[in-house]
Protein backbone atom coordinates (compact mmCIF):
# COMPACT_ATOMS: atom_id res chain seq x y z
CA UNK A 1 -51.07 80.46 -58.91
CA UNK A 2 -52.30 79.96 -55.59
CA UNK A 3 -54.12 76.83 -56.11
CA UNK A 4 -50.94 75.37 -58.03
CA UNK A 5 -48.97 75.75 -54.46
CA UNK A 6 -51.89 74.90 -52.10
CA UNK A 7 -52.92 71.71 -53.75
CA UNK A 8 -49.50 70.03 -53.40
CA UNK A 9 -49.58 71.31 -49.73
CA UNK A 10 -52.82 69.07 -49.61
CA UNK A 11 -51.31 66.38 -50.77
CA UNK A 12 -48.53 66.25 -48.60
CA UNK A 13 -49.86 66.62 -45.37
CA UNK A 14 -52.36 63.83 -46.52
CA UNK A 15 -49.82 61.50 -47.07
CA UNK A 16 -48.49 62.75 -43.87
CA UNK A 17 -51.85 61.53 -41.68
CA UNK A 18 -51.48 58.49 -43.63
CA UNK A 19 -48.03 57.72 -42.20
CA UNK A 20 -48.25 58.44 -38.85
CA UNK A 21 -51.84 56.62 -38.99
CA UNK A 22 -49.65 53.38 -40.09
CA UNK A 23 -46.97 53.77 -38.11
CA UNK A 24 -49.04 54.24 -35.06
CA UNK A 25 -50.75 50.77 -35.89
CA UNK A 26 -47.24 49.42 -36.38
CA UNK A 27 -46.66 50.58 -33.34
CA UNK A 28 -49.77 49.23 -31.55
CA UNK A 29 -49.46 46.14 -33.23
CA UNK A 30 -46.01 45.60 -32.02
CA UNK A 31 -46.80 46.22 -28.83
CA UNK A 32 -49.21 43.53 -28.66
CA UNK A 33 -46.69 41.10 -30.10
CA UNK A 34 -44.65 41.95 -27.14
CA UNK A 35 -46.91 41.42 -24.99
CA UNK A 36 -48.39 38.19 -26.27
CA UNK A 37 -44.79 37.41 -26.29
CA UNK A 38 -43.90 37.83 -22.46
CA UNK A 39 -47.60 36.51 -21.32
CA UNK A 40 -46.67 33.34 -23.62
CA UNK A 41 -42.90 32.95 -21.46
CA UNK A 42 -44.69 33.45 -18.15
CA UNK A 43 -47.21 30.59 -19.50
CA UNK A 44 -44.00 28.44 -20.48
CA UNK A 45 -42.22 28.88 -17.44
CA UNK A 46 -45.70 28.28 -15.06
CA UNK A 47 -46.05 24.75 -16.98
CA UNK A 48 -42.15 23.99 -16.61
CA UNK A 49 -42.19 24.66 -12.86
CA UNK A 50 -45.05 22.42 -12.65
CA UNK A 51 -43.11 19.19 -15.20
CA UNK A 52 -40.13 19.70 -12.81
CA UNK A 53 -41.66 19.60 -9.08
CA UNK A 54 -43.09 16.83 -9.17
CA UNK A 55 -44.34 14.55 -5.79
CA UNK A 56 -41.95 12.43 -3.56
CA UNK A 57 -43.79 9.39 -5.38
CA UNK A 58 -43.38 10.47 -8.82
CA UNK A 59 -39.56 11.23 -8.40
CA UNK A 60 -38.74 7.69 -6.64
CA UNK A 61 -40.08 6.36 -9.67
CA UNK A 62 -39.07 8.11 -12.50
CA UNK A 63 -35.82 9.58 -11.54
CA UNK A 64 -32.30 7.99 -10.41
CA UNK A 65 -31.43 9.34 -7.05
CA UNK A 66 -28.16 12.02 -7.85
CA UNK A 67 -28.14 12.46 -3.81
CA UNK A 68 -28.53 16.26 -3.88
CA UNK A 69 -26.51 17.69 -1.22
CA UNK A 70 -24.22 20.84 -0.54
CA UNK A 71 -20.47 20.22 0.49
CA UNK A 72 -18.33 23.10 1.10
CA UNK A 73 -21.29 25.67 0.44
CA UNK A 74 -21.36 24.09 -3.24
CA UNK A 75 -24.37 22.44 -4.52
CA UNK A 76 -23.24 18.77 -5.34
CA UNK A 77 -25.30 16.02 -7.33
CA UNK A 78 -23.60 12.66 -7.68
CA UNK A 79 -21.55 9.67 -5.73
CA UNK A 80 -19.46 11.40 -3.22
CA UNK A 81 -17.31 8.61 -4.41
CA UNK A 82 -17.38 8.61 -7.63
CA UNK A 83 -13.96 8.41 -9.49
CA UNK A 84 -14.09 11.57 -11.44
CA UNK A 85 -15.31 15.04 -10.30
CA UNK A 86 -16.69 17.88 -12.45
CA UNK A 87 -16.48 21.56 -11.11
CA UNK A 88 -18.51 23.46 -12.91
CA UNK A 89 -18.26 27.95 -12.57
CA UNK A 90 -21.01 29.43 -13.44
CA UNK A 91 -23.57 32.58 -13.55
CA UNK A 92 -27.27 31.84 -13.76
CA UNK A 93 -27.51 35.05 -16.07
CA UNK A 94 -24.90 34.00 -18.64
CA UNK A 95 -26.20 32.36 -21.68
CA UNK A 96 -23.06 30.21 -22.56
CA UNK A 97 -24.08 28.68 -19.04
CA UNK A 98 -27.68 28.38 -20.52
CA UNK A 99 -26.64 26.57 -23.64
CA UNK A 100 -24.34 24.00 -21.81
CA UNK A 101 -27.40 23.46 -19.44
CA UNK A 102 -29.74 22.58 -22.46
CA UNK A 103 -27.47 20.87 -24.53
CA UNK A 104 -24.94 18.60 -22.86
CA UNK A 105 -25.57 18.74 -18.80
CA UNK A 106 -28.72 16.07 -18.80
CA UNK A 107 -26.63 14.03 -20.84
CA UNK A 108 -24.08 13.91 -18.73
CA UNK A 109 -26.04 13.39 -15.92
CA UNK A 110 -28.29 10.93 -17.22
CA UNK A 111 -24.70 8.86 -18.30
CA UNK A 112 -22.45 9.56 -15.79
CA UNK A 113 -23.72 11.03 -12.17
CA UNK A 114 -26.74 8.38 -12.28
CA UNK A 115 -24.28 5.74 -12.87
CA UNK A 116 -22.01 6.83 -10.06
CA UNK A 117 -19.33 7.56 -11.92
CA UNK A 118 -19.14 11.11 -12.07
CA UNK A 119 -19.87 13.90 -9.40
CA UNK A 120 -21.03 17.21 -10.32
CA UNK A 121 -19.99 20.45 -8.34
CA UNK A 122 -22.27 23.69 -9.14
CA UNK A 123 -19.92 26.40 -7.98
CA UNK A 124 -21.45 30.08 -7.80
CA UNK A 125 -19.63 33.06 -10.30
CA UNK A 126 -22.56 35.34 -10.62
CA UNK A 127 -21.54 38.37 -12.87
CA UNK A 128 -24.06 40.97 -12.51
CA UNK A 129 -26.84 41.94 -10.03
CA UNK A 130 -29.65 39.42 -11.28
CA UNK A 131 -27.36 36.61 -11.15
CA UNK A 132 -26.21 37.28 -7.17
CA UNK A 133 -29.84 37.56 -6.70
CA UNK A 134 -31.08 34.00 -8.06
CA UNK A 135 -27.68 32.41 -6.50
CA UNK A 136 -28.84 33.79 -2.96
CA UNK A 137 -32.49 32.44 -3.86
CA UNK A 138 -31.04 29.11 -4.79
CA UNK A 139 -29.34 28.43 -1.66
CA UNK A 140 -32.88 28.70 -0.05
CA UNK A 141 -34.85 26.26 -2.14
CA UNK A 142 -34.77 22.72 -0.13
CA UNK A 143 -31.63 20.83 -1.31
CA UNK A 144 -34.31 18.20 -2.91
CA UNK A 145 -35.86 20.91 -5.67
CA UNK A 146 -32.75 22.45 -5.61
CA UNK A 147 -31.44 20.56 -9.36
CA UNK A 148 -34.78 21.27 -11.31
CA UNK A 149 -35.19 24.98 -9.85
CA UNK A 150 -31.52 25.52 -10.69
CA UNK A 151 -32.50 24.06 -14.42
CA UNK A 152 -35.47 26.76 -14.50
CA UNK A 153 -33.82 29.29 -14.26
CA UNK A 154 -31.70 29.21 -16.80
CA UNK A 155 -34.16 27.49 -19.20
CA UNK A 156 -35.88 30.52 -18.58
CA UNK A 157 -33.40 33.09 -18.09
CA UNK A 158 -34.48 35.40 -21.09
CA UNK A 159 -37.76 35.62 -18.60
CA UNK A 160 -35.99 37.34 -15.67
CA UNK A 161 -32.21 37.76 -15.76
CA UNK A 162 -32.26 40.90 -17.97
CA UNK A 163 -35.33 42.38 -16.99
CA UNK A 164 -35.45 45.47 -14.29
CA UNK A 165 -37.90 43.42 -12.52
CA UNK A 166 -35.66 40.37 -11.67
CA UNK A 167 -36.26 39.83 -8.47
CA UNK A 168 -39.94 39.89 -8.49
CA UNK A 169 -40.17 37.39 -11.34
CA UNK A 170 -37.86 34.75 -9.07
CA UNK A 171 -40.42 35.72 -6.26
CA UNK A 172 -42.97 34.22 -8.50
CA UNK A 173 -40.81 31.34 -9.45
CA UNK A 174 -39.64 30.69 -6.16
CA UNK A 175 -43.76 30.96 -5.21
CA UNK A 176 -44.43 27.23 -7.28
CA UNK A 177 -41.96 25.58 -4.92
CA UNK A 178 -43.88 27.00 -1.99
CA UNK A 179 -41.59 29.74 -0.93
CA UNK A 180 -43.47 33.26 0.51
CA UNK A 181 -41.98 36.35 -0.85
CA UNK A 182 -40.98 37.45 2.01
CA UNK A 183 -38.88 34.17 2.67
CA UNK A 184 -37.34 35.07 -0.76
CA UNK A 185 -36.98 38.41 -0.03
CA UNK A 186 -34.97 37.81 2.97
CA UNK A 187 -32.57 35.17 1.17
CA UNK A 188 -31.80 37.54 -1.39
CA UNK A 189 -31.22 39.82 0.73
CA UNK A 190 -28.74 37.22 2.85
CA UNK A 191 -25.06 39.22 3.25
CA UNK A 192 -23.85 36.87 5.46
CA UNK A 193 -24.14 34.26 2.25
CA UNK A 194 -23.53 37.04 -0.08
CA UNK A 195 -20.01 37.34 1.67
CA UNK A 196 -19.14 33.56 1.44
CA UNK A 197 -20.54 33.53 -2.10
CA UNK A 198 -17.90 36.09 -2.93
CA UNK A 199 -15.02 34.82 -0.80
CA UNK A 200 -15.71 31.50 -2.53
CA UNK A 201 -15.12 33.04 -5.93
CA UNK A 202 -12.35 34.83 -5.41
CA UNK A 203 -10.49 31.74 -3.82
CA UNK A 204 -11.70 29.72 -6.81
CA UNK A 205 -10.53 32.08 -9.08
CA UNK A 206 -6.66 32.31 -7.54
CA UNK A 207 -6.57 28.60 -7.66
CA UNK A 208 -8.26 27.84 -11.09
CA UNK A 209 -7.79 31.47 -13.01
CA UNK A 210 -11.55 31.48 -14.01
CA UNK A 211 -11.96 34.34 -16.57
CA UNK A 212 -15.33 33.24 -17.96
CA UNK A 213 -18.02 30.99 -17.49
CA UNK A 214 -18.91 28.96 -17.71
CA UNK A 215 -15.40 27.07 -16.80
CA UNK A 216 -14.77 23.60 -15.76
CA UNK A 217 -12.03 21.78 -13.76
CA UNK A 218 -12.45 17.79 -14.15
CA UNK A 219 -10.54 15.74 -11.07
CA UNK A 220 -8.50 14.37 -10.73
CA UNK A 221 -6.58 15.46 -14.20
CA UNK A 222 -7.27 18.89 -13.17
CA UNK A 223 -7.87 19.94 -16.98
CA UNK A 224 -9.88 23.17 -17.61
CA UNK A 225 -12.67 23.34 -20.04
CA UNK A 226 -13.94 26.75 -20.89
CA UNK A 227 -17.12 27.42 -22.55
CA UNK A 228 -20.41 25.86 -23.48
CA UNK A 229 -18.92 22.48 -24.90
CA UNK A 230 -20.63 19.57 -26.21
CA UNK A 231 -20.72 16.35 -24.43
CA UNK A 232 -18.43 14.70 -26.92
CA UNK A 233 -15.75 17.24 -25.30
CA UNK A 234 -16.52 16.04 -21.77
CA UNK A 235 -17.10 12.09 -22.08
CA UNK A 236 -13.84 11.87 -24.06
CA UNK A 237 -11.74 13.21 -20.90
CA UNK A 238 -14.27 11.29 -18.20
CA UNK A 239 -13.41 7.66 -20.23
CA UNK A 240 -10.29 8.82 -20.01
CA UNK A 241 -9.80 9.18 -16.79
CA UNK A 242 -12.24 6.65 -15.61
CA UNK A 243 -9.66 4.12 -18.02
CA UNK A 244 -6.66 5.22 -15.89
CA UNK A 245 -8.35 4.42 -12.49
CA UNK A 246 -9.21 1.06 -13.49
């Protein structure tokens, strides 16, 4: 009698040891995914940096001057002249932002700002800590870089908006453009900017109503565009516009 219970006792707590011993190599296999993982983005976003800030010489001869500037504590690429205006509203840590970043801003740009028809206002409407943080950073980078870092960050915004570490990964980032942590440090930490940051949104939001981002108000029609649209939605109003003026 007593073997008949003990031996099924045997067998379960073997199967038991067996478990845990597989889930603990799940475990410790998954762990090393993740960490292959985040090594493999910091790798991704190292090389990026270096593609995007590239010499003096290099952009003079590979890239259209956008005349990078800040107007009304707004970040501004394009002809100050140009006949249509874009106002774009925007958080660094939203991913709508992201995906209108990747997948219809350069065209745009390459289309319209390069060919002086179109200028492009980046307007600040961070939404959570992280995002206040890299807009401070921003305004610190030299008006030049300013464009590609801006582009970084969200092409690699999984890398550093939602992690607890935030500001020390746009430390690092910040680092490639050849800006000392403590200069970083001391622009995120920048009330006086903070303020106007904040005064700025709240005046654009009375006048425009932004509820999300990112939003868009095209000039002179002043028609709103909300969310991460394709191009096709954009070009259609800018020829029409640009029709009307001529």
């Amino acid at each position: 009698m007593m073997k008949k219970v003990i031996l099924p006792v045997i067998i379960c707590l073997v199967v038991l040891g067996v478990s845990i011993s597989i889930l603990q190599w799940r475990s410790q296999d998954a762990d090393k995914r993740m960490i292959a993982k985040v090594e493999a983005g910091n790798e991704e976003a190292a090389m990026a940096f270096e593609n995007a800030v590239a010499s003096p010489e290099e952009k003079t001869a590979n890239k259209i001057d956008i005349n990078p500037r800040v107007e009304n504590g707004s970040f501004v690429i394009g002809d100050k002249n140009a006949p249509v205006t874009i106002s774009e509203f925007s958080s660094l840590s939203c991913p709508h932002c992201a995906t209108f970043h990747a997948n219809s801003l350069s065209n745009l740009k390459k289309d319209y700002v390069e060919s002086g028809k179109v200028k492009f206002v980046f307007n600040d409407f961070p939404l959570n800590k992280p995002a206040v943080d890299g807009s401070l950073l921003l305004k610190c980078i030299d008006v030049k870089d300013r464009y590609d870092f801006m582009e970084i960050l969200f092409s690699q915004q999984s890398q550093w908006a939602f992690d607890g570490d935030h500001r020390d990964k746009l430390k690092q980032y910040a680092a490639l453009l050849g800006v000392s942590s403590d200069k970083a440090e001391t622009c995120m930490n920048d009330t006086d900017a903070e303020r106007a940051m904040f005064e700025n949104m709240r005046t654009n939001n009375q006048k425009y109503q932004v509820k999300s981002t990112p939003t868009f108000v095209v000039l002179p029609s002043e028609k709103v565009i909300t969310g991460a649209q394709n191009y096709g939605v954009f070009s259609t109003e800018i020829e029409r516009l640009l029709k009307d003026t001529n």
